[in-house]
Protein backbone atom coordinates (compact mmCIF):
# COMPACT_ATOMS: atom_id res chain seq x y z
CA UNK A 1 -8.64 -2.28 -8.34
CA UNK A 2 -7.28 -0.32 -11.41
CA UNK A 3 -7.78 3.90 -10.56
CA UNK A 4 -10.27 5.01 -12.47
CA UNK A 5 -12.56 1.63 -12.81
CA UNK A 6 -15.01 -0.02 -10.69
CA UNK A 7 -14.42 2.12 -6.98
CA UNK A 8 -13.82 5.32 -8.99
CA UNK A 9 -16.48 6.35 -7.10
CA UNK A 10 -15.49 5.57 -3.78
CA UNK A 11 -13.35 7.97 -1.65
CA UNK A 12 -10.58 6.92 0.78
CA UNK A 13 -12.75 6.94 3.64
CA UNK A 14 -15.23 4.41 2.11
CA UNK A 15 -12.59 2.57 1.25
CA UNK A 16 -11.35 2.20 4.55
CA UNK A 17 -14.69 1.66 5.85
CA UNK A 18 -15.48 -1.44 3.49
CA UNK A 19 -11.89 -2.75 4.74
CA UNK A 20 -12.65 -2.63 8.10
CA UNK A 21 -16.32 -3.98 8.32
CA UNK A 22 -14.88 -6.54 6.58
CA UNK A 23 -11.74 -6.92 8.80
CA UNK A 24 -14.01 -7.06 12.14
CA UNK A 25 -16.29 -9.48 10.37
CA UNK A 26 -14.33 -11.67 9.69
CA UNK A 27 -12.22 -11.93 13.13
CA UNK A 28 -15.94 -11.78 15.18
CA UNK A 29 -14.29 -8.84 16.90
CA UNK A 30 -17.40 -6.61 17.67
CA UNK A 31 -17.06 -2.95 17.13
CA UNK A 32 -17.23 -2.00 20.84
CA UNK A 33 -14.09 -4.14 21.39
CA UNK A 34 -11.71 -2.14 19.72
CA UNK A 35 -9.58 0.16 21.87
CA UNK A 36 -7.82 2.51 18.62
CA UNK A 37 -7.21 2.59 15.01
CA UNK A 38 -3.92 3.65 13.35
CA UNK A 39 -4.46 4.02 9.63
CA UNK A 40 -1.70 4.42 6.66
CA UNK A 41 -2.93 6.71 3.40
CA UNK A 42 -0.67 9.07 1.76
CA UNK A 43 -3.27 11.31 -0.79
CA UNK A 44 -5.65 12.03 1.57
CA UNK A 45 -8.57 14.88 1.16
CA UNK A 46 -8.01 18.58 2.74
CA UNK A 47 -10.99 17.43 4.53
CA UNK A 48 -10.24 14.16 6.37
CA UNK A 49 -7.25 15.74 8.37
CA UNK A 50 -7.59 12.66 10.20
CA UNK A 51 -8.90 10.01 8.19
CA UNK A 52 -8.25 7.30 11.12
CA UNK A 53 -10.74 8.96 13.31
CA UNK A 54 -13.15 9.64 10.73
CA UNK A 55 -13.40 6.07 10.48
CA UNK A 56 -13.74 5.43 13.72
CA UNK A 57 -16.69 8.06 13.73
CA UNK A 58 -17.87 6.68 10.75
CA UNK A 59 -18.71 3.07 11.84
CA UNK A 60 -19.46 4.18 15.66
CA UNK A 61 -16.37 2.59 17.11
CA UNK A 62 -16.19 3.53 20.82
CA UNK A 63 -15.98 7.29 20.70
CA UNK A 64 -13.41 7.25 23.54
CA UNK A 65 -10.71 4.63 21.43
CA UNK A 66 -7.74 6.87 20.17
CA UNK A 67 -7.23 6.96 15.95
CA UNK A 68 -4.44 8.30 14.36
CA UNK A 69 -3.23 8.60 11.06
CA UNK A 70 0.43 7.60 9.72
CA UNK A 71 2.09 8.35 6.87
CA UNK A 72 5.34 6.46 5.16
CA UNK A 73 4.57 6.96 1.41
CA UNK A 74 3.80 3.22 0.30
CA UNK A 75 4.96 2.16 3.66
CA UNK A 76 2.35 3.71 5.60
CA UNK A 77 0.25 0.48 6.64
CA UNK A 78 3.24 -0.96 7.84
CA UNK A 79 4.04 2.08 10.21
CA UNK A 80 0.47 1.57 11.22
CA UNK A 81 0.87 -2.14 12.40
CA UNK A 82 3.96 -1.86 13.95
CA UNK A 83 2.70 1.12 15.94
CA UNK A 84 -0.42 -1.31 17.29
CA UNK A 85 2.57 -4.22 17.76
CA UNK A 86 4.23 -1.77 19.47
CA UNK A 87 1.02 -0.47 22.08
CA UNK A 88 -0.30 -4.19 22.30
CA UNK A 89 3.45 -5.09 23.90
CA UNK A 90 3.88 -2.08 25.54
CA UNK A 91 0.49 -2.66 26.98
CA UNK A 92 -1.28 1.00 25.95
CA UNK A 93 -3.36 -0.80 24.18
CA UNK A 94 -5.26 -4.44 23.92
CA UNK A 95 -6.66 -4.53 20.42
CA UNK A 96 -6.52 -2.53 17.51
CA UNK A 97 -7.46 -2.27 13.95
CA UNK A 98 -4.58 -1.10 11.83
CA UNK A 99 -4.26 -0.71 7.89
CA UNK A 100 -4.49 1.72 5.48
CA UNK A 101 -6.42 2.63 2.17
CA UNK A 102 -6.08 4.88 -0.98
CA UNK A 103 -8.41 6.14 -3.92
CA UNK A 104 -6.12 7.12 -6.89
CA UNK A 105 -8.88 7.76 -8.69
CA UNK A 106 -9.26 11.08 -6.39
CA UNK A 107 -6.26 12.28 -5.96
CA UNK A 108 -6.64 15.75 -4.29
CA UNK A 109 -6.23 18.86 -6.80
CA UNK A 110 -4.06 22.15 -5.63
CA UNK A 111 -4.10 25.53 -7.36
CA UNK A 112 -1.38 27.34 -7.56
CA UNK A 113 -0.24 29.52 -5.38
CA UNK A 114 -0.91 33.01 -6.92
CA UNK A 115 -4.64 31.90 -7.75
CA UNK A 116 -4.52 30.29 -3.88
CA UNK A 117 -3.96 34.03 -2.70
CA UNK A 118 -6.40 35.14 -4.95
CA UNK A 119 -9.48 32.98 -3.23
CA UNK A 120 -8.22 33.53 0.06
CA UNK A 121 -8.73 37.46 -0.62
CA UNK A 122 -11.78 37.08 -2.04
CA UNK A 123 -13.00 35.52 0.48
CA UNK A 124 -12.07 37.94 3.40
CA UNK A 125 -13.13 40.55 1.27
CA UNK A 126 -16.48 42.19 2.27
CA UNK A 127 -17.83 43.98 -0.84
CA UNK A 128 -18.42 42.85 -4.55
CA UNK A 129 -15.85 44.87 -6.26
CA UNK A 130 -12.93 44.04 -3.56
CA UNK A 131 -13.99 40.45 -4.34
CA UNK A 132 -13.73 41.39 -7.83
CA UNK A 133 -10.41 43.12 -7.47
CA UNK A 134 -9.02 39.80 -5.81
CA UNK A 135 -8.25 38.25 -9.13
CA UNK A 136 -6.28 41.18 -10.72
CA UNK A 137 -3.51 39.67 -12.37
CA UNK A 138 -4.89 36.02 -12.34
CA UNK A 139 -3.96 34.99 -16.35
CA UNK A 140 -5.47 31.83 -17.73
CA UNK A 141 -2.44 29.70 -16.72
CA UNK A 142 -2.89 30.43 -12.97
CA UNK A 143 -5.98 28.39 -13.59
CA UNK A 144 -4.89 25.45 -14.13
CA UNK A 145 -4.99 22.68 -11.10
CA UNK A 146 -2.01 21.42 -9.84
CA UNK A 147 -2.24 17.34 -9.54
CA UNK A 148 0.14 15.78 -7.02
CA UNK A 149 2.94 13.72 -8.80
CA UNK A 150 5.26 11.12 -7.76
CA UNK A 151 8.30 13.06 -7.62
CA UNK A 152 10.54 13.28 -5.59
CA UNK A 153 11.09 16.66 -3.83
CA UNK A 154 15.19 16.37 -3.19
CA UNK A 155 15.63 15.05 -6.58
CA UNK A 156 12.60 15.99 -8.93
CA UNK A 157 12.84 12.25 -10.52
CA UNK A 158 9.97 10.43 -10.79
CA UNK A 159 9.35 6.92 -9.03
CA UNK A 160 10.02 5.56 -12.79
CA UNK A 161 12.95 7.83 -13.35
CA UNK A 162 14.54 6.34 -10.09
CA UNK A 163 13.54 2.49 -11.08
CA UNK A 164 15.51 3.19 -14.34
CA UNK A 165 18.08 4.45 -12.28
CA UNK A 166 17.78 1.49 -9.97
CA UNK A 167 18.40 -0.80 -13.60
CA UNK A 168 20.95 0.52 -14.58
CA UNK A 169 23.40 0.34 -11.55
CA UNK A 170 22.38 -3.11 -10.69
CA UNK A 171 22.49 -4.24 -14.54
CA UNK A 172 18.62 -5.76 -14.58
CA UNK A 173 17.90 -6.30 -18.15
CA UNK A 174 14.33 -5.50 -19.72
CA UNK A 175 14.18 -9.35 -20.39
CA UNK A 176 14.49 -10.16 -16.76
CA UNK A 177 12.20 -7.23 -15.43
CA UNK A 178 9.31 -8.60 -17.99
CA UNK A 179 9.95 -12.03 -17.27
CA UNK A 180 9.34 -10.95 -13.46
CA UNK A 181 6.13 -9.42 -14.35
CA UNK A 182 5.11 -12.14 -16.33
CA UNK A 183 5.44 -14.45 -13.51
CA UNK A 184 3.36 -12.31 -11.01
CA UNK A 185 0.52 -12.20 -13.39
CA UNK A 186 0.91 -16.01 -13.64
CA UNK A 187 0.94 -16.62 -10.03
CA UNK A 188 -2.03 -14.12 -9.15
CA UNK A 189 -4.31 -15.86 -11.84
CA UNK A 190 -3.79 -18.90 -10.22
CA UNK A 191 -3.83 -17.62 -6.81
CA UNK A 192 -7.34 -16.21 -7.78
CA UNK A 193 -8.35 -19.54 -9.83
CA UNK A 194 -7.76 -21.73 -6.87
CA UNK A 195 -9.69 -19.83 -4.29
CA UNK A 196 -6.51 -18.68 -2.22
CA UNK A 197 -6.57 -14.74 -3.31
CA UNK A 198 -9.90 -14.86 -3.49
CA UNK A 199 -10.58 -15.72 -0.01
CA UNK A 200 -9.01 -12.31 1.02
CA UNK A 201 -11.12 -10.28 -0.93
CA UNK A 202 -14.30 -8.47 0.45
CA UNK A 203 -16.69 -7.25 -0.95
CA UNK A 204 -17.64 -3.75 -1.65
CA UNK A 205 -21.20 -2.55 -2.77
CA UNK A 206 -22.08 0.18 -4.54
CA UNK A 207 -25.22 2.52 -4.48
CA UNK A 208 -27.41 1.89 -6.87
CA UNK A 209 -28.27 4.54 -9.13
CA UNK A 210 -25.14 6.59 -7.52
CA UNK A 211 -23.17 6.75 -10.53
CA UNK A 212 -20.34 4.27 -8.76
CA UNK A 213 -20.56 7.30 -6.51
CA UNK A 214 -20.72 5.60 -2.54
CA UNK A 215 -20.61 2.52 -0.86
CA UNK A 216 -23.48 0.91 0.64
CA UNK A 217 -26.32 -1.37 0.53
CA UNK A 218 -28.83 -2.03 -2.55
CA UNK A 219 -26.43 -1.75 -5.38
CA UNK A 220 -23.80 -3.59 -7.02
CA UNK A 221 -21.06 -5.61 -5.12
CA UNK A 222 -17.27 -5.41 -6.53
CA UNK A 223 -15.79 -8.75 -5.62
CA UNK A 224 -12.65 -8.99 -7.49
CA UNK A 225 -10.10 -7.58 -8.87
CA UNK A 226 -9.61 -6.82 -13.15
CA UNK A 227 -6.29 -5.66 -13.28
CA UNK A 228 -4.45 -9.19 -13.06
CA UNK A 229 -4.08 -10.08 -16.73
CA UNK A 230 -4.55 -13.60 -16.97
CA UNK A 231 -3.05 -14.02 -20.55
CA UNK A 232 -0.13 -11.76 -20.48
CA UNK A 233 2.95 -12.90 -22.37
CA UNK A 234 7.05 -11.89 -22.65
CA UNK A 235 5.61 -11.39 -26.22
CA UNK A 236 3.02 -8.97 -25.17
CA UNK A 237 4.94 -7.48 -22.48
CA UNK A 238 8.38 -7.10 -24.49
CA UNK A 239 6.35 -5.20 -27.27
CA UNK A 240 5.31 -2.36 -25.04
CA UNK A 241 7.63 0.89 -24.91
CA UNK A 242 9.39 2.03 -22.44
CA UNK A 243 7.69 4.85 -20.06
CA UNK A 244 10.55 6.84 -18.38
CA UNK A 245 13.01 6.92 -20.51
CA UNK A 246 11.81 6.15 -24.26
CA UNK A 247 14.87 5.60 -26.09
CA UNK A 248 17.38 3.78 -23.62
CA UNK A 249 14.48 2.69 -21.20
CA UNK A 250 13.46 -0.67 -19.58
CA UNK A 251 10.90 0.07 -17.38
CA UNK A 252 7.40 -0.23 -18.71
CA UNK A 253 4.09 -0.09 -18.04
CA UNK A 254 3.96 -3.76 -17.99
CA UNK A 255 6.43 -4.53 -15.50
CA UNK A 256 5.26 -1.19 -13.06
CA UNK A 257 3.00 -1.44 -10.85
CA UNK A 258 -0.56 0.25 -11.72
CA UNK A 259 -1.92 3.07 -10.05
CA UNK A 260 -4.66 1.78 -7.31
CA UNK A 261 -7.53 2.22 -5.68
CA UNK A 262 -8.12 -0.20 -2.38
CA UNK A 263 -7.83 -0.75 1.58
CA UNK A 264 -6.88 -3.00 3.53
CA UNK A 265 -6.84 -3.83 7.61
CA UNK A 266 -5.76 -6.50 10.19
CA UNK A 267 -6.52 -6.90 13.77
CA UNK A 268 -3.84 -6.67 16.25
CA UNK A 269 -4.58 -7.34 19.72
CA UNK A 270 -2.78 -8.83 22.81
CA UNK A 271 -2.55 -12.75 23.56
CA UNK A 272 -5.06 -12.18 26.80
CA UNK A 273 -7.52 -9.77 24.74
CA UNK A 274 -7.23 -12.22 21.76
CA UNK A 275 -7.71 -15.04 24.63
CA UNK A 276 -10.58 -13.62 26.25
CA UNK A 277 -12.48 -13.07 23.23
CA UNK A 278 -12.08 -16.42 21.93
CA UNK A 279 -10.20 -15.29 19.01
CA UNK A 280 -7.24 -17.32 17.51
CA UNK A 281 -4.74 -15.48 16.31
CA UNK A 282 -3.20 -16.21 12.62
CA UNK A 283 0.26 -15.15 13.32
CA UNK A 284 2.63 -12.90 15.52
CA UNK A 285 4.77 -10.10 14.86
CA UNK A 286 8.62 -11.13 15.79
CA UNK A 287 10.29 -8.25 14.67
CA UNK A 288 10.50 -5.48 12.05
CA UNK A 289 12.79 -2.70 11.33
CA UNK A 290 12.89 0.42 9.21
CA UNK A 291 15.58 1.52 7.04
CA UNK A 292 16.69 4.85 4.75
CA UNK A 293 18.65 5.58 1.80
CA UNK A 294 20.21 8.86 -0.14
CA UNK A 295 17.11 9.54 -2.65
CA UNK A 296 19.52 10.55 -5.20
CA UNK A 297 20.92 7.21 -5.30
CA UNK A 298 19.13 4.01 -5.50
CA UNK A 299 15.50 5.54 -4.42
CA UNK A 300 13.92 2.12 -3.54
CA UNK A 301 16.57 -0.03 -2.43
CA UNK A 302 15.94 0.89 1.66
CA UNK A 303 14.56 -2.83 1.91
CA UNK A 304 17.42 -4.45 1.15
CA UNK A 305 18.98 -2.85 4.66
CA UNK A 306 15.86 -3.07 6.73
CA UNK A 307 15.88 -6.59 6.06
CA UNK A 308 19.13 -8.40 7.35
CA UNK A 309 18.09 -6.09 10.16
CA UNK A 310 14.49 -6.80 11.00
CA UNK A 311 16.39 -10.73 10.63
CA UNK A 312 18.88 -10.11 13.45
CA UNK A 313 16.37 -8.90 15.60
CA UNK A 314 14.05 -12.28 15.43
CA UNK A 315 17.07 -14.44 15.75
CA UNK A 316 16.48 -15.70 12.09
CA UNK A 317 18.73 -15.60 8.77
CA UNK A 318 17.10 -15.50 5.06
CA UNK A 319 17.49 -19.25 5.12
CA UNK A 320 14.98 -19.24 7.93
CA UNK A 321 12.33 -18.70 6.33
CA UNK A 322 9.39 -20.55 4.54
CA UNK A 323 7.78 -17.52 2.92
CA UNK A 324 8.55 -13.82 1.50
CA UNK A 325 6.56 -10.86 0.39
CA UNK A 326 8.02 -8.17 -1.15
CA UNK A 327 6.07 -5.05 -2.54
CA UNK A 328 6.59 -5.25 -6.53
CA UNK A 329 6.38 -1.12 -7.20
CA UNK A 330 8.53 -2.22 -9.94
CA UNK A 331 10.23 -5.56 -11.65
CA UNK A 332 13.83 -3.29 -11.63
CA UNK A 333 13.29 -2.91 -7.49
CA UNK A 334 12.89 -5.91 -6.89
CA UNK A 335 15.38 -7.74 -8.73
CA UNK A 336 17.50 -4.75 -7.41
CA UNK A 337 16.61 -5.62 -3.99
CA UNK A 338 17.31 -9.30 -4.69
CA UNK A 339 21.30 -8.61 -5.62
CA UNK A 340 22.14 -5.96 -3.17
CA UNK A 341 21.18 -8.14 -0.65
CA UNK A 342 23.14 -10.88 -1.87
CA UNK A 343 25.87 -8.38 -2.33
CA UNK A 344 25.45 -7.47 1.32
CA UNK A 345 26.46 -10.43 2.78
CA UNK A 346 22.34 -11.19 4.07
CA UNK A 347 22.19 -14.53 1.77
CA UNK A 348 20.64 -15.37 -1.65
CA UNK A 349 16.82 -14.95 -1.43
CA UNK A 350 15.38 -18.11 -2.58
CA UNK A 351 12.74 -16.81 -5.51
CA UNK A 352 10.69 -19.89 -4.94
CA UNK A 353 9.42 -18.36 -1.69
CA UNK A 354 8.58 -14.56 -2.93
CA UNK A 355 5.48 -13.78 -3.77
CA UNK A 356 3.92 -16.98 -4.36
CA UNK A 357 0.66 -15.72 -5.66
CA UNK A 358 2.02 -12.66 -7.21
CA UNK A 359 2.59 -9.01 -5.95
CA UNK A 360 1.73 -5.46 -6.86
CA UNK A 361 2.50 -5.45 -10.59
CA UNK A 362 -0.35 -8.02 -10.80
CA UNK A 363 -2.15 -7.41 -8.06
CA UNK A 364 -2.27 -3.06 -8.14
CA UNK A 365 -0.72 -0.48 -5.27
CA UNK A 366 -2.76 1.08 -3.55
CA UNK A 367 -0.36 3.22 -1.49
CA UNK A 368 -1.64 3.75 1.69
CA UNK A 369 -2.90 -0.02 1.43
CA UNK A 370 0.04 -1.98 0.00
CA UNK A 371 1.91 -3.09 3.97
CA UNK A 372 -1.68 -4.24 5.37
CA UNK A 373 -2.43 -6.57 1.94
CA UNK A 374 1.12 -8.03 1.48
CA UNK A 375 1.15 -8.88 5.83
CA UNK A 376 -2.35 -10.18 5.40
CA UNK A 377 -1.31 -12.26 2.23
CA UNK A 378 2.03 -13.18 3.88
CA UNK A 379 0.05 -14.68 7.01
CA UNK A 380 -2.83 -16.89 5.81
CA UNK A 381 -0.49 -18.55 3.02
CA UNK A 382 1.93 -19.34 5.83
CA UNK A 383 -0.60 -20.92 7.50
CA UNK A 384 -2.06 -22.38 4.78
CA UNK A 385 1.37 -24.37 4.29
CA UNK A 386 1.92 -24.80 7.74
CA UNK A 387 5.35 -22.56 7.78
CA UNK A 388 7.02 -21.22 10.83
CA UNK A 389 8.64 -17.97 9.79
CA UNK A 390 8.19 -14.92 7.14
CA UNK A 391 9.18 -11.76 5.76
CA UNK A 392 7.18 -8.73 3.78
CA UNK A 393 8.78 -5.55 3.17
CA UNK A 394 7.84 -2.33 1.47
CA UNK A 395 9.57 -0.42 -0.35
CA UNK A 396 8.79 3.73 0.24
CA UNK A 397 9.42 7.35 -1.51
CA UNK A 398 12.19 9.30 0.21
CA UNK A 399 14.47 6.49 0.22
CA UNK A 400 12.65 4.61 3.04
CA UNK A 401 11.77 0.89 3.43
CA UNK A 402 9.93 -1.32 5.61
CA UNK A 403 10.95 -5.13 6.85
CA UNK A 404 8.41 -7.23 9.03
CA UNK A 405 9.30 -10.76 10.58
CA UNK A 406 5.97 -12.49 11.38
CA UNK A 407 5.45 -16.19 13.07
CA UNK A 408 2.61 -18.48 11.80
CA UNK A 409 0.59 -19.37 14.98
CA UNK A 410 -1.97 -22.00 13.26
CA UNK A 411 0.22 -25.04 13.43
């Protein structure tokens, strides 16, 4: 859902609580069943210092299961279901809940640092006037919050900055970024329109009389999402300006992705767990494989090397495989991602097979989120064709990038 729309109100824990109800309901896994919870989230609260076990607390999983917290920038829910691969086959753990949620609506505020010292005398100070005497030398401008930003640290360049970058090295024309995004709005409608998208959507409810401010019972229920734009044209989308860079640009708004609020989770548990409790399992981690790039270069193009990789690993080659889904943080990354692979030697990636019912331009980014939706999505369309093998990868600030090989156990 678009940041600052319907779950405005809704923090990342509540977000990551409506996910997993929803995850356990749906799998008849019963709360008392699940041995730990690894969640992804990258803007999380001062307070929730570990959202994963918050959660846990929060919907009275067994106090004794482990939860952890992970953090890869938009790759964070992958980290968090390759860790629970990882324990399931290592045999530290039988069955876990792994995914990942964000509220960009909330982003945490900072002050700076010279008002920062300011509060923390005040507050060790034991008499009015020291208190007082804290703020000598605090001007107006030391006021002012300081909102986290997508920059990157080693470079200062914006996510944006870096897709232009990304654009102009590979030689992506606007034409063919806003042609991309006009095809993942196209495929998302109809994903939604046919039932297919829909189906992996849960519901979350809102107090009533809260202001959108909560989730729980008695008030509204959110059951879709408004950002996919149903009528979008390369008429409407080739009118928009460029964002980044305003008079050379080709990134824009329209072929970003949006900022996002959402969550997302899976259940990952061993083949004598899932056995025992009469579940059957929609498809099985073969591989994966993490990759990193210079950030001054081409910021997002880590896929495009975790890939052939996470490939090798299952046995498998690009022609392998019956579906793909690639994180969309921008039309320029993953066109990018498209020819450097290519370039690489790993194969042509058939188009046909990525991101059948759209990605994140249509479908939003909700960072911490983004791995656990496009694995989820990846898995029941699999099986709802009745292919063997597929890919989703994620691209991620600091030059990282996720690639996971699943295996469709339906058929």
């Amino acid at each position: 859902m678009k940041a600052g729309t319907e779950l405005a109100g809704l923090d990342v824990l509540e977000l990551a609580k409506a996910a997993t109800v929803e995850a356990l309901a749906r799998t008849e896994v019963a709360s008392d069943d699940v041995g730990e919870v690894i969640w992804g989230n990258v803007a999380r609260p001062v307070a929730y210092h570990n959202l994963a076990r918050e959660l846990a607390l929060a919907l009275s999983l067994p106090p004794t299961a482990p939860a952890f917290t992970v953090g890869m920038a938009c790759a964070s829910a992958c980290v968090a279901i390759t860790t629970a691969a990882d324990h399931v086959a290592n045999g530290t753990a039988d069955l876990v809940v792994a995914g990942g949620s964000e509220s960009l609506s909330n982003v945490p505020l900072e002050v700076g640092r010279k008002l920062a010292r300011a509060l923390i005398r005040a507050a060790q100070a034991k008499t009015l006037p020291a208190r007082l005497s804290s703020f000598a030398g605090i001007r107006p401008g030391d006021l002012a919050p300081v909102a986290s930003g997508i920059r990157e640290t080693s470079t200062g360049l914006t996510m944006g900055e870096s897709a232009e970058r990304m654009a102009a090295i590979n030689g992506i024309t606007r034409e063919a970024q806003d042609a991309w995004a006009q095809r993942s709005h196209a495929l998302a409608a109809a994903g939604i329109a046919d039932g297919r998208l829909a189906a992996e959507v849960g519901p979350v409810y809102l107090q009533r009389g809260a202001g959108g401010g909560g989730a729980g019972g008695g008030g509204a229920a959110v059951t879709a999402d408004t950002h996919v734009r149903r009528d979008t044209t390369l008429e409407k989308l080739a009118a928009l300006r460029p964002v980044f860079d305003r008079a050379h640009g080709t990134v824009t708004a329209g072929n970003a992705s949006p900022l996002t609020d959402g969550g997302a989770a899976i259940v990952v548990a061993s083949e004598e767990r899932a056995r025992a409790l009469g579940l059957r399992p929609l498809a099985a981690i073969r591989s994966y494989a993490y990759a990193a790039v210079d950030p001054a270069g081409q910021l997002l193009i880590a896929p495009a090397y975790a890939i052939p990789i996470a490939l090798r690993r299952a046995g498998l080659a690009l022609g392998d495989l019956d579906l793909i889904e690639m994180h969309e943080a921008f039309a320029a990354q993953i066109l990018s991602t498209f020819k450097v692979l290519e370039e690489n030697g790993a194969g042509r990636v058939d188009q046909d097979l990525v991101n059948v019912m759209g990605g994140s331009i249509a479908l939003g980014h909700p960072f911490g989120a983004t791995g656990a939706r496009v694995i989820l999505t990846l898995a029941r369309e699999l099986a709802r064709r009745g292919g063997r093998y597929g890919l989703a990868s994620v691209c991620a600030a600091g030059g990282n990038g996720a690639a996971i090989v699943i295996e469709n156990l339906t058929a």
